[in-house]
Structures are given as C-alpha cells and as structure tokens.
C-alpha atoms as a PDB file:
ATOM      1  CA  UNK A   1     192.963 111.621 101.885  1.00  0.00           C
ATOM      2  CA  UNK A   2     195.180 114.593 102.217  1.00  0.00           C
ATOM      3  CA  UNK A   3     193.790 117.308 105.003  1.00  0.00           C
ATOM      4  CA  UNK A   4     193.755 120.181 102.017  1.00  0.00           C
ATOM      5  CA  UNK A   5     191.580 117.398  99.963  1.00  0.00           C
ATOM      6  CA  UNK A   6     189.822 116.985 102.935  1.00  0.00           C
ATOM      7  CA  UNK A   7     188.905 120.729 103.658  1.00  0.00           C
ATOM      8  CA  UNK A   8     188.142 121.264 100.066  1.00  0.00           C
ATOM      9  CA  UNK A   9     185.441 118.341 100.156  1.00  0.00           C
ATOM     10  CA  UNK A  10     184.185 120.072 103.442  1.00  0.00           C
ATOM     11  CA  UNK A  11     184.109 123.173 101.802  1.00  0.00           C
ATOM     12  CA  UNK A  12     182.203 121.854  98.808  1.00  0.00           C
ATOM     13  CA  UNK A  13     179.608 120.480 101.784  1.00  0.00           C
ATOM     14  CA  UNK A  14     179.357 123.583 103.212  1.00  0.00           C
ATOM     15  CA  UNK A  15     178.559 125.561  99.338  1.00  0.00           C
ATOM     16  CA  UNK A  16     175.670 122.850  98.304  1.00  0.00           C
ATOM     17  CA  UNK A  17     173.461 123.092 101.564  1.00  0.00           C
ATOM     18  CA  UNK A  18     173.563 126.890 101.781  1.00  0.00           C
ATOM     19  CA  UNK A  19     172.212 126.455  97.728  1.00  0.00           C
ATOM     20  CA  UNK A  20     169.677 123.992  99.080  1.00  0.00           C
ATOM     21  CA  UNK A  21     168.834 126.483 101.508  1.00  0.00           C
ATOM     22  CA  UNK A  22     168.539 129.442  99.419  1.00  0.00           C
ATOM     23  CA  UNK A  23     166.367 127.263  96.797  1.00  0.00           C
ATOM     24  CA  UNK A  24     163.447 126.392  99.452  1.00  0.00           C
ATOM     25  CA  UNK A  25     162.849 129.755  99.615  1.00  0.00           C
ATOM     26  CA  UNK A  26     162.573 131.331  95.655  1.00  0.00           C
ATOM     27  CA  UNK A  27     160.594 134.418  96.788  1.00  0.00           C
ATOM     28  CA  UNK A  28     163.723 136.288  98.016  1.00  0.00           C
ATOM     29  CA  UNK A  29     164.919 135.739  94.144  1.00  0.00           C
ATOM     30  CA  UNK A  30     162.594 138.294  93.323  1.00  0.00           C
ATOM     31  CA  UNK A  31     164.317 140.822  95.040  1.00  0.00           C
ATOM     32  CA  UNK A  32     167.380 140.265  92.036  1.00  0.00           C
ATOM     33  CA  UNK A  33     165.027 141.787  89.845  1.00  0.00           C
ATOM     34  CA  UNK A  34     163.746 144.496  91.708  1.00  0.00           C
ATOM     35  CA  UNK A  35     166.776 146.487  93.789  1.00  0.00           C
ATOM     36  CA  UNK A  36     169.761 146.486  91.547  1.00  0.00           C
ATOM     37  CA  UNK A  37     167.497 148.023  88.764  1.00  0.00           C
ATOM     38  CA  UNK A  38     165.477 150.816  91.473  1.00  0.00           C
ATOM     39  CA  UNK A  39     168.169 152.371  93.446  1.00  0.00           C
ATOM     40  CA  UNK A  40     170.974 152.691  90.926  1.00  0.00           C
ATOM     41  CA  UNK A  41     168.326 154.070  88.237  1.00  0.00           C
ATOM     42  CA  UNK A  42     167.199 156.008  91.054  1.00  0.00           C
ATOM     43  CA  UNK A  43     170.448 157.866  91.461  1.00  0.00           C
ATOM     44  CA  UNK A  44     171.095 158.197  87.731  1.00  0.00           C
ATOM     45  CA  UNK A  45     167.687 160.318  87.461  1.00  0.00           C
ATOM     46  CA  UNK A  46     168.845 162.098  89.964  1.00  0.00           C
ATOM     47  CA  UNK A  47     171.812 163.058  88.502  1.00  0.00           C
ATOM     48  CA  UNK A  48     170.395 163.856  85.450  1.00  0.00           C
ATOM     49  CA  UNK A  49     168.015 166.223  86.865  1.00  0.00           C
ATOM     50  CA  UNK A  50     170.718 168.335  88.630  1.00  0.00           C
ATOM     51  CA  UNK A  51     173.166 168.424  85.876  1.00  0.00           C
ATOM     52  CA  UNK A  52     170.227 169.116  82.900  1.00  0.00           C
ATOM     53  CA  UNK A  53     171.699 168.990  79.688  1.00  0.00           C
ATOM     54  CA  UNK A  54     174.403 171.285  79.761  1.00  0.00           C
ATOM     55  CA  UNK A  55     177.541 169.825  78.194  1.00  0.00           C
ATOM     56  CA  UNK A  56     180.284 171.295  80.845  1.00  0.00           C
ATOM     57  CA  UNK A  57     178.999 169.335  83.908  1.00  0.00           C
ATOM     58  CA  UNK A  58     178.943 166.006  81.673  1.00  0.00           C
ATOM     59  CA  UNK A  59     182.793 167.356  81.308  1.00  0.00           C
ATOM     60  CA  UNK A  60     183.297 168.185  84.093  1.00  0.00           C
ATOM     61  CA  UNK A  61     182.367 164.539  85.943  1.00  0.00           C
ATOM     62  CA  UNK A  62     184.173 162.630  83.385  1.00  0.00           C
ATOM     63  CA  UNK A  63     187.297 164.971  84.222  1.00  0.00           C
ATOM     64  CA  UNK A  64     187.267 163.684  88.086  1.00  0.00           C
ATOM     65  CA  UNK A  65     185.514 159.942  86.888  1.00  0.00           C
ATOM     66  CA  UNK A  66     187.204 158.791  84.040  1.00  0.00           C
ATOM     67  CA  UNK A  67     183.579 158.836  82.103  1.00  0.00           C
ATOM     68  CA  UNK A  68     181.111 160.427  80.516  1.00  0.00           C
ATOM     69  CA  UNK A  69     178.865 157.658  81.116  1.00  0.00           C
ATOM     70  CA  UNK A  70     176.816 158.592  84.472  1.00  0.00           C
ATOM     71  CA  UNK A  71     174.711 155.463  84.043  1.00  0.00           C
ATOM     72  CA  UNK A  72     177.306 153.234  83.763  1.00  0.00           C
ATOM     73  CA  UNK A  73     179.460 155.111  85.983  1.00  0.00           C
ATOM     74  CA  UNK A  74     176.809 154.212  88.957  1.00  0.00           C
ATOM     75  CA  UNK A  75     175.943 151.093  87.750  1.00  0.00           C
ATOM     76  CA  UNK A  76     178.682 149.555  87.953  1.00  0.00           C
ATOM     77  CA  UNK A  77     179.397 151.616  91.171  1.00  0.00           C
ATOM     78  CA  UNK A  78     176.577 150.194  92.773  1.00  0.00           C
ATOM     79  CA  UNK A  79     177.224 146.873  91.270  1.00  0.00           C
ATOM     80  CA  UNK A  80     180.652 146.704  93.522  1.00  0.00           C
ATOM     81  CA  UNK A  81     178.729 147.823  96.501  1.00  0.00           C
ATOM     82  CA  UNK A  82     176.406 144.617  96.471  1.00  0.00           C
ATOM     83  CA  UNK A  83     179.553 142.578  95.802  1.00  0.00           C
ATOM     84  CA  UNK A  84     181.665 144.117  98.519  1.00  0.00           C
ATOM     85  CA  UNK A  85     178.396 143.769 100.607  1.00  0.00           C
ATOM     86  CA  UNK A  86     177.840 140.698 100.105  1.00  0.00           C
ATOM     87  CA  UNK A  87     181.377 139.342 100.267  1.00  0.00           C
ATOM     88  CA  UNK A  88     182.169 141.555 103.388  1.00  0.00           C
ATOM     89  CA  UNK A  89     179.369 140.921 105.794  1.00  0.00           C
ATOM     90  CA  UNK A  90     179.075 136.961 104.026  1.00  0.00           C
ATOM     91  CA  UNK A  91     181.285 135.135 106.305  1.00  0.00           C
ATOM     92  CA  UNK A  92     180.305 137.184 109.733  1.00  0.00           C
ATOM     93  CA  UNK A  93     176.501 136.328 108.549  1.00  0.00           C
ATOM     94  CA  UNK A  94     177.869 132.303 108.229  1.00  0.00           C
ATOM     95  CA  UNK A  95     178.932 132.046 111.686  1.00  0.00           C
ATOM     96  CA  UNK A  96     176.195 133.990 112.779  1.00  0.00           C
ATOM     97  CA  UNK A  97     173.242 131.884 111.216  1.00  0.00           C
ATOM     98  CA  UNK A  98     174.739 128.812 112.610  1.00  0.00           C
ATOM     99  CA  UNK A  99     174.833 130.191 116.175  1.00  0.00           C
ATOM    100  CA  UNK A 100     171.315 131.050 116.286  1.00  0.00           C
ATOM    101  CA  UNK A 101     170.894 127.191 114.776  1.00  0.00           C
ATOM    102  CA  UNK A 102     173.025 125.678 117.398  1.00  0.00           C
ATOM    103  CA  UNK A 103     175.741 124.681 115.084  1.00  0.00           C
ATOM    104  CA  UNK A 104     178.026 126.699 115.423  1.00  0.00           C
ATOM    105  CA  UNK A 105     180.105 124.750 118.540  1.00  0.00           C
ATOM    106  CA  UNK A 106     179.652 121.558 116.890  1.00  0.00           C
ATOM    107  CA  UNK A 107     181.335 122.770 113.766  1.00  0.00           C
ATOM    108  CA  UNK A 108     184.543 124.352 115.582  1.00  0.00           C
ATOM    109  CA  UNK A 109     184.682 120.848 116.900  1.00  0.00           C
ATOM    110  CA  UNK A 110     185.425 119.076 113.777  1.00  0.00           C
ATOM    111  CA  UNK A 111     188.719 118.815 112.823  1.00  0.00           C
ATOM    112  CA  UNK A 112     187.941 120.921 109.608  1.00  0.00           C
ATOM    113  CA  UNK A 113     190.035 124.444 108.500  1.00  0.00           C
ATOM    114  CA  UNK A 114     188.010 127.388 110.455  1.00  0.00           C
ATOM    115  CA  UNK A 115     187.743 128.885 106.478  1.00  0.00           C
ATOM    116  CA  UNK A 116     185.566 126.522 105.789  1.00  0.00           C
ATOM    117  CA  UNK A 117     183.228 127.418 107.819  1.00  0.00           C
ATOM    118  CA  UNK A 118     184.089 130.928 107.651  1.00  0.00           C
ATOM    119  CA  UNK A 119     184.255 131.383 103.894  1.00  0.00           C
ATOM    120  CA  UNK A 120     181.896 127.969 102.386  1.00  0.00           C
ATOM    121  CA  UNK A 121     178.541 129.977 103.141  1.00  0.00           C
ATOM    122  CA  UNK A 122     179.124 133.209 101.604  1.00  0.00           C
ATOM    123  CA  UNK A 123     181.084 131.222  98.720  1.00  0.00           C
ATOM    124  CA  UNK A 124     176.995 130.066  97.478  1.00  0.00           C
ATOM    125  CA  UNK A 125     176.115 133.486  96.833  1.00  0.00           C
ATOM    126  CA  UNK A 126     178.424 133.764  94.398  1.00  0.00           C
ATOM    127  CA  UNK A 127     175.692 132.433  91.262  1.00  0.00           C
ATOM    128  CA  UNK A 128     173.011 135.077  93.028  1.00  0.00           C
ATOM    129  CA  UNK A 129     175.665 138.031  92.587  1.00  0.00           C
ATOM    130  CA  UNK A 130     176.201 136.552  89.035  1.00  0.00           C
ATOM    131  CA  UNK A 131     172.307 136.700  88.385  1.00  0.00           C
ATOM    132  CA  UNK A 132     172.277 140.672  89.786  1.00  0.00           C
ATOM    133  CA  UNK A 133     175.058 141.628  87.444  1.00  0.00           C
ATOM    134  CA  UNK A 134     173.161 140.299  84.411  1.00  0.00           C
ATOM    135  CA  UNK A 135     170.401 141.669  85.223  1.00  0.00           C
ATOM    136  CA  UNK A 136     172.249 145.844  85.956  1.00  0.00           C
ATOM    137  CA  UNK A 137     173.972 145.200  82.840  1.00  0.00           C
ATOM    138  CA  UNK A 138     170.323 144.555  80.735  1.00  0.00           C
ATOM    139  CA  UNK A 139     169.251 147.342  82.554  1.00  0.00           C
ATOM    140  CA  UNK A 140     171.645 149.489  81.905  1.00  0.00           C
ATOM    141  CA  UNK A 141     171.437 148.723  78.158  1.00  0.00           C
ATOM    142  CA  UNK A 142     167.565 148.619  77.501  1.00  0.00           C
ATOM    143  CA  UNK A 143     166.996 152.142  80.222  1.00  0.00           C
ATOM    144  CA  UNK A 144     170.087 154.178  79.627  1.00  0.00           C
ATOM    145  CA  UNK A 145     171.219 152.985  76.241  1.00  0.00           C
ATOM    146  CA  UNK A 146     174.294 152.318  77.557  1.00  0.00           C
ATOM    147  CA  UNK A 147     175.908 148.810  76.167  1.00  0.00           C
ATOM    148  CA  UNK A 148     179.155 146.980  77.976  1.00  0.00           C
ATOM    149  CA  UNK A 149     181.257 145.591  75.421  1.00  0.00           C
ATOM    150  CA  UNK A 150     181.839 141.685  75.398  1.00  0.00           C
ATOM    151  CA  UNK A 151     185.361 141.919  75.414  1.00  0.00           C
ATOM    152  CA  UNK A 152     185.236 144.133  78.168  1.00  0.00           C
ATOM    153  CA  UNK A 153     182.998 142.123  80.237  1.00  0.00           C
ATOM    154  CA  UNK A 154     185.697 138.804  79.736  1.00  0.00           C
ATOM    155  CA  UNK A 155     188.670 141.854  80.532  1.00  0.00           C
ATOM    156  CA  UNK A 156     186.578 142.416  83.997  1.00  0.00           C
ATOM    157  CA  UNK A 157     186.289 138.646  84.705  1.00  0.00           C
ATOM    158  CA  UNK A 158     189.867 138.955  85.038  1.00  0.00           C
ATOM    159  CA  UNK A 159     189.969 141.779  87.506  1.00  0.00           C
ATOM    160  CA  UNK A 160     187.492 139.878  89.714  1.00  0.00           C
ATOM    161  CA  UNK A 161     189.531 137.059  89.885  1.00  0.00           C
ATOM    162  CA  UNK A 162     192.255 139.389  91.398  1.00  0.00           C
ATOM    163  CA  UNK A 163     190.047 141.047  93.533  1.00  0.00           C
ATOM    164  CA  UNK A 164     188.016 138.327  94.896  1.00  0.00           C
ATOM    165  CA  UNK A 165     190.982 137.376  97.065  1.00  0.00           C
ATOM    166  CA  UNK A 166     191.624 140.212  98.573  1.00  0.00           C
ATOM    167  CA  UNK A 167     188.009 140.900  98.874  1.00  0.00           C
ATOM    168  CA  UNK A 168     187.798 137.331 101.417  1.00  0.00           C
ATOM    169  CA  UNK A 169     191.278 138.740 102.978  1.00  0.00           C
ATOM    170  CA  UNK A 170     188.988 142.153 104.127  1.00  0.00           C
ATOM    171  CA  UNK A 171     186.093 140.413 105.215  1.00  0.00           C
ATOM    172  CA  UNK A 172     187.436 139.364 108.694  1.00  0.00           C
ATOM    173  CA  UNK A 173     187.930 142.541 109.764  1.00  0.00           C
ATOM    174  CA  UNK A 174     184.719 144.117 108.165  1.00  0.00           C
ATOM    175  CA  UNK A 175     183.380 146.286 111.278  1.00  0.00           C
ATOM    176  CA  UNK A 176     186.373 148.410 111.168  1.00  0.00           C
ATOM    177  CA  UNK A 177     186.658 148.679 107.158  1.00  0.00           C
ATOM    178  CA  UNK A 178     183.197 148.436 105.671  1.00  0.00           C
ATOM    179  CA  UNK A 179     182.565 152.528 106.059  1.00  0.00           C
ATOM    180  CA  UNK A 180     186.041 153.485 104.778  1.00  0.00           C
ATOM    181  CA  UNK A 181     185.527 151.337 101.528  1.00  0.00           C
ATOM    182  CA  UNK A 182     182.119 152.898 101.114  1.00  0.00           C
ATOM    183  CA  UNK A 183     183.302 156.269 101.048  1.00  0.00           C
ATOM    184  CA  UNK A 184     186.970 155.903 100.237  1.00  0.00           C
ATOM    185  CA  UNK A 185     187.279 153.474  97.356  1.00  0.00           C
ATOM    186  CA  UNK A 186     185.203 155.545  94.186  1.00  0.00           C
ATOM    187  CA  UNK A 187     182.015 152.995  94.850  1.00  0.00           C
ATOM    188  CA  UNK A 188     179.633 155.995  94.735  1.00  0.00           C
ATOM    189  CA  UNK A 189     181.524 159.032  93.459  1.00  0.00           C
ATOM    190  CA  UNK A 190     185.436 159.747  92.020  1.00  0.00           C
ATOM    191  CA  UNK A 191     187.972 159.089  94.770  1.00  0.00           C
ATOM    192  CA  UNK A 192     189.103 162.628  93.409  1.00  0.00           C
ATOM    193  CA  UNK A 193     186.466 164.535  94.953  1.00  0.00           C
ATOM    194  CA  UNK A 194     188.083 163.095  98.397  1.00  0.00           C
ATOM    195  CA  UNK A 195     190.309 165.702 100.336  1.00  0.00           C
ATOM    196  CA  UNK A 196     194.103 164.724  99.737  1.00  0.00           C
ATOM    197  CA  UNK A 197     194.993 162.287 102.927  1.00  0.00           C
ATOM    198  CA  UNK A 198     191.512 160.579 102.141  1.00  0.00           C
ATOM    199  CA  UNK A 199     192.827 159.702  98.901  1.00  0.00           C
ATOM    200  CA  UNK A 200     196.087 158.723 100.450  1.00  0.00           C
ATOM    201  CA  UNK A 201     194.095 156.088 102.407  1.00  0.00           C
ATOM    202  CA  UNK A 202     192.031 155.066  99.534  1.00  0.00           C
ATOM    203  CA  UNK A 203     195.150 153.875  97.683  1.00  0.00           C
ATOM    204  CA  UNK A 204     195.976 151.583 100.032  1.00  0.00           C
ATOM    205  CA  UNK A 205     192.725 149.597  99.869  1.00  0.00           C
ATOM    206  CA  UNK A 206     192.537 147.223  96.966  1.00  0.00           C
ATOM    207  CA  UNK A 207     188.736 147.758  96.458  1.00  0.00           C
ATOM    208  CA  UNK A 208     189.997 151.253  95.031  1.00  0.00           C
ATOM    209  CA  UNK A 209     192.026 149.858  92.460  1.00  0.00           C
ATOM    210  CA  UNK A 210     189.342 146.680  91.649  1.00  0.00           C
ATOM    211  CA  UNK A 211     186.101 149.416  91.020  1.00  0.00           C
ATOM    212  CA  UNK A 212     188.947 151.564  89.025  1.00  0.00           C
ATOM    213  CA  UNK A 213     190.025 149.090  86.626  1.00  0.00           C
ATOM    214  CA  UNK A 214     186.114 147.425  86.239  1.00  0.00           C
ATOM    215  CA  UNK A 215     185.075 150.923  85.246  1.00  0.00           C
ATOM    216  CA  UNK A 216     188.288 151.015  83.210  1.00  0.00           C
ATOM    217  CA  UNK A 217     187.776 148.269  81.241  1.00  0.00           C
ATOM    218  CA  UNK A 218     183.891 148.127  81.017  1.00  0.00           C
ATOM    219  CA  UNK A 219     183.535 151.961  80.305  1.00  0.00           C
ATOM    220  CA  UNK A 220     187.037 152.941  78.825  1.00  0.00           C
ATOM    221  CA  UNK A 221     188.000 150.594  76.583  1.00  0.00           C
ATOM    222  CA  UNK A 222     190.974 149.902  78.644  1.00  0.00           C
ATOM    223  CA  UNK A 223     193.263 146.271  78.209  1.00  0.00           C
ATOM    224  CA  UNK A 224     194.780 144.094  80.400  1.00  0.00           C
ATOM    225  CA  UNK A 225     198.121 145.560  79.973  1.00  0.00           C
ATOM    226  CA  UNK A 226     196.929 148.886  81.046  1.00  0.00           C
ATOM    227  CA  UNK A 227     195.907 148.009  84.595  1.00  0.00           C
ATOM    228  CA  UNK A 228     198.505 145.445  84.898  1.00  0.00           C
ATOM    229  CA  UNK A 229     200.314 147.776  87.789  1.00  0.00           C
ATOM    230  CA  UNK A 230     197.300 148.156  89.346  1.00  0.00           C
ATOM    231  CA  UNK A 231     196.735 144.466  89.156  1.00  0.00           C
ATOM    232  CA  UNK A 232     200.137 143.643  90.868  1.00  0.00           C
ATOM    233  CA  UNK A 233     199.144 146.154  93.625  1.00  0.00           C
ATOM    234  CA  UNK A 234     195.996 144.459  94.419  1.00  0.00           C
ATOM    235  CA  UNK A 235     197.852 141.032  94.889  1.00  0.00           C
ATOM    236  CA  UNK A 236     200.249 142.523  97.150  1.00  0.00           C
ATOM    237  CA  UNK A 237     198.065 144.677  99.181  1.00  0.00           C
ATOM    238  CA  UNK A 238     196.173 140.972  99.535  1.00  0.00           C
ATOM    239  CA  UNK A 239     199.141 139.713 100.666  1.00  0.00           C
ATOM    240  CA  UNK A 240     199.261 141.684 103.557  1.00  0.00           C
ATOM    241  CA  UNK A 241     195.874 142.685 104.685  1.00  0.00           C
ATOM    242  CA  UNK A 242     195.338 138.480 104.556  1.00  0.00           C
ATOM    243  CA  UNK A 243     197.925 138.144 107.256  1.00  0.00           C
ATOM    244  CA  UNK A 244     196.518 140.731 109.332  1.00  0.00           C
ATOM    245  CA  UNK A 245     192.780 139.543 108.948  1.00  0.00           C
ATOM    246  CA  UNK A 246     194.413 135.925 109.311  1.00  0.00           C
ATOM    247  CA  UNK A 247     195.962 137.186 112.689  1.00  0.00           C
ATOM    248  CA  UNK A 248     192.483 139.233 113.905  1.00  0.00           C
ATOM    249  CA  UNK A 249     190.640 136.379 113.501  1.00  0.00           C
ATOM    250  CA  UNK A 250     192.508 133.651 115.464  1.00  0.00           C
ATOM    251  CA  UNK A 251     192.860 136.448 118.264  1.00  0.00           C
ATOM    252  CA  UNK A 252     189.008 136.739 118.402  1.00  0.00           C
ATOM    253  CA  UNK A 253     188.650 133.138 118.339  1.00  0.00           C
ATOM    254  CA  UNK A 254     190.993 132.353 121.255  1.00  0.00           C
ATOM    255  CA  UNK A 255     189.075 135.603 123.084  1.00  0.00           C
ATOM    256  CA  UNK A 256     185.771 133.876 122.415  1.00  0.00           C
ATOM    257  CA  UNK A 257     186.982 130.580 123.624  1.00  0.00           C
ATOM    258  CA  UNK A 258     188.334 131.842 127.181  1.00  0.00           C
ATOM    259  CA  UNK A 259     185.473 133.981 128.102  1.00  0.00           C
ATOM    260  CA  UNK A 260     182.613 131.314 126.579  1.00  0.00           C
ATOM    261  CA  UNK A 261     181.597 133.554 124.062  1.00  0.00           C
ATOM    262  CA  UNK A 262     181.932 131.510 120.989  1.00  0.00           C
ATOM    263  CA  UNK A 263     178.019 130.639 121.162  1.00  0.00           C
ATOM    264  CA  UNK A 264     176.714 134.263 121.876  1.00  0.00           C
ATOM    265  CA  UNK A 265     176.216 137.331 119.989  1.00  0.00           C
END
C-alpha cells in the first residue's frame, strides 16, 4: 500500500467515527432546524422595517449588493458564515477534542499525514452543512417568496468546489483571519460599503470572491463563464495562502513539541 493510499484510508477512519459520534447524540440535529431559519429571518425583518417600502432604498442596496433580493442577499450571506465557521474553527476544534480525550499524542505518533488528523474531523460535517443549506433555501422560498433556481444551485456546486480548498488552506491560521473575513469579505453587507484600503484587503481573500460569485449565480442569473476570472483568482490565492498556512502550522507544531505543549491548551 502506497503512503497517499494509506493516508486516504486513515482519513476515511478518521470521517466515519466523528459520524458515529455525531449520530449518538441526534438532539443537537435539532438545532439545523432552528438557527439558520431565526437569525437570518431575524435580520431580514429587520431590514425590512428600516427600509419600509420605499422603492429608492431597495435601489439603492442592490446598487452597492448586486441585488434586489434582501432575503436572499442575507441568506445566503449567513449561509457562508456557518460554512466558513464551520470549516475555519473545524480542524482547531479536531485537535482540540482529542486533547481533552487523551488522544491527541497518540495520534501524532502514528506514522499518518498530520492532515489527517487535522482536516478528517471537520471533513464529517460536511452532510450537516449540506442539511442547513436545504433547509435556508426552503426557508427562504416558503417565508420570503424568494426561489433559487436549479441551475443555479448546480452553477454554485461548482464554486464550492473551488472554494472549499482554499477554505481548508485558511483554516490553519484562523485566529488571525476569522474577524477580517467576517467583516471584509461581503458575508453580512456589500464589500462596497467598506472604506477603500478595506476593500483593497478584501480582494485578496478568496472568501470575497467565493460569497460574490454564490450570490452571483444563485441571485443573478450569472454562468460559469462569467466568474471564470474570479474562479482562477481563488485557485491562485489558494495556492499561496496553502503554503503559508502549510508553513504556520509545522512552525507551531515544532514550538509545541520543544516546550511540551502539544497536550495542553
């Protein structure tokens, strides 16, 4: 058995007994149901309320969002915030959980790829961020009135598929990026209302260009072809921050090892 066949059987491992672990407990299911639907819907009331039903300040968001669609606008905004969330904070969680189980030590032992352990975990929520979508989208639809196109939805399977990369590539490094994707990369309001050298930082971040083309292609009819640049940007932005994260990572590793760190907080 070749070592990558060997990693991706270990990484397989790691996937089915965080979904064994996550079925023993079907209560925190419910909570799939209940958030995604409050706190969006929440802040779409909200904005309703303020704006009242005078046509210019529907004009005037779509002319710094891209949409006259405030539902689906922070929908699908707050539908990349429990995906970032989850991805971000997923693998720092991993190694987490199995320090306070004891595991952790024995795991760097084996002669297994530290992504394994590092990315397998947070790789099994994956179906439970599937389930949350599904449920914001019917949401969305039977609330709001506000109905994603099929051929949209496939268009944005792409785009996740380019993002998800560069999503994992982030997620070493999350303490010092999770706030500036929050506020820089259009997740809760149009990276235009940022002053000018915050937007130059958002467009370095690929999370700007993966919630522009979702809302793109889910809210403004927008192909493939159209957010093909944006597309090659991601994967080279990826490129790069994956080396860096790559680089953080084994630098906190070989910190943690000197000083007996690796099985404390």
């Amino acid at each position: 058995m070749t070592l990558f066949a060997a990693d991706l059987r270990a990484f397989v491992a790691a996937v089915r007994k965080e979904l064994r672990t996550v079925r023993r407990y079907p209560t925190q299911w419910l909570g799939l149901i209940f958030w995604p639907v409050l706190l969006p819907a929440s802040y779409v009331l909200m904005g309703q309320a303020f704006s009242g039903s005078d046509p210019r300040s529907i004009a005037a968001f779509a002319a710094r969002s891209g949409t006259a669609e405030v539902a689906g606008f922070v929908f699908v905004g707050f539908a990349m915030y429990m995906w970032l969330s989850t991805i971000l904070w997923g693998p720092g969680t991993a190694l987490r959980t199995e320090q306070m189980r004891g595991s952790l030590e024995a795991i760097f032992l084996t002669p297994t790829s530290r992504l394994v352990a590092l990315f397998g975990p947070p790789a099994a929520a994956l179906p439970t961020l599937v389930i949350t979508f599904v449920v914001m989208g019917v949401a969305m639809w039977l609330l709001f009135g506000v109905a994603l196109p099929l051929d949209g939805v496939l268009r944005s399977l792409v785009v996740v598929a380019f993002a998800l990369p560069s999503l994992y590539a982030i997620s070493p490094i999350v303490p010092l990026v999770r706030g500036v994707l929050v506020l820089a990369c259009g997740i809760t309001f149009p990276v235009l209302m940022l002053p000018g050298w915050a937007q130059a930082v958002a467009s370095v971040l690929p999370p700007t260009y993966v919630v522009q083309d979702i809302r793109g292609v889910l809210l403004g009819g927008l192909g493939l072809s159209d957010i093909a640049l944006d597309l090659l940007i991601t994967t080279g932005l990826t490129a790069l921050l994956a080396a860096f994260a790559i680089l953080t990572f084994r630098f906190l590793e070989r910190s943690a090892r000197r000083n007996g760190m690796l099985g404390r907080y």
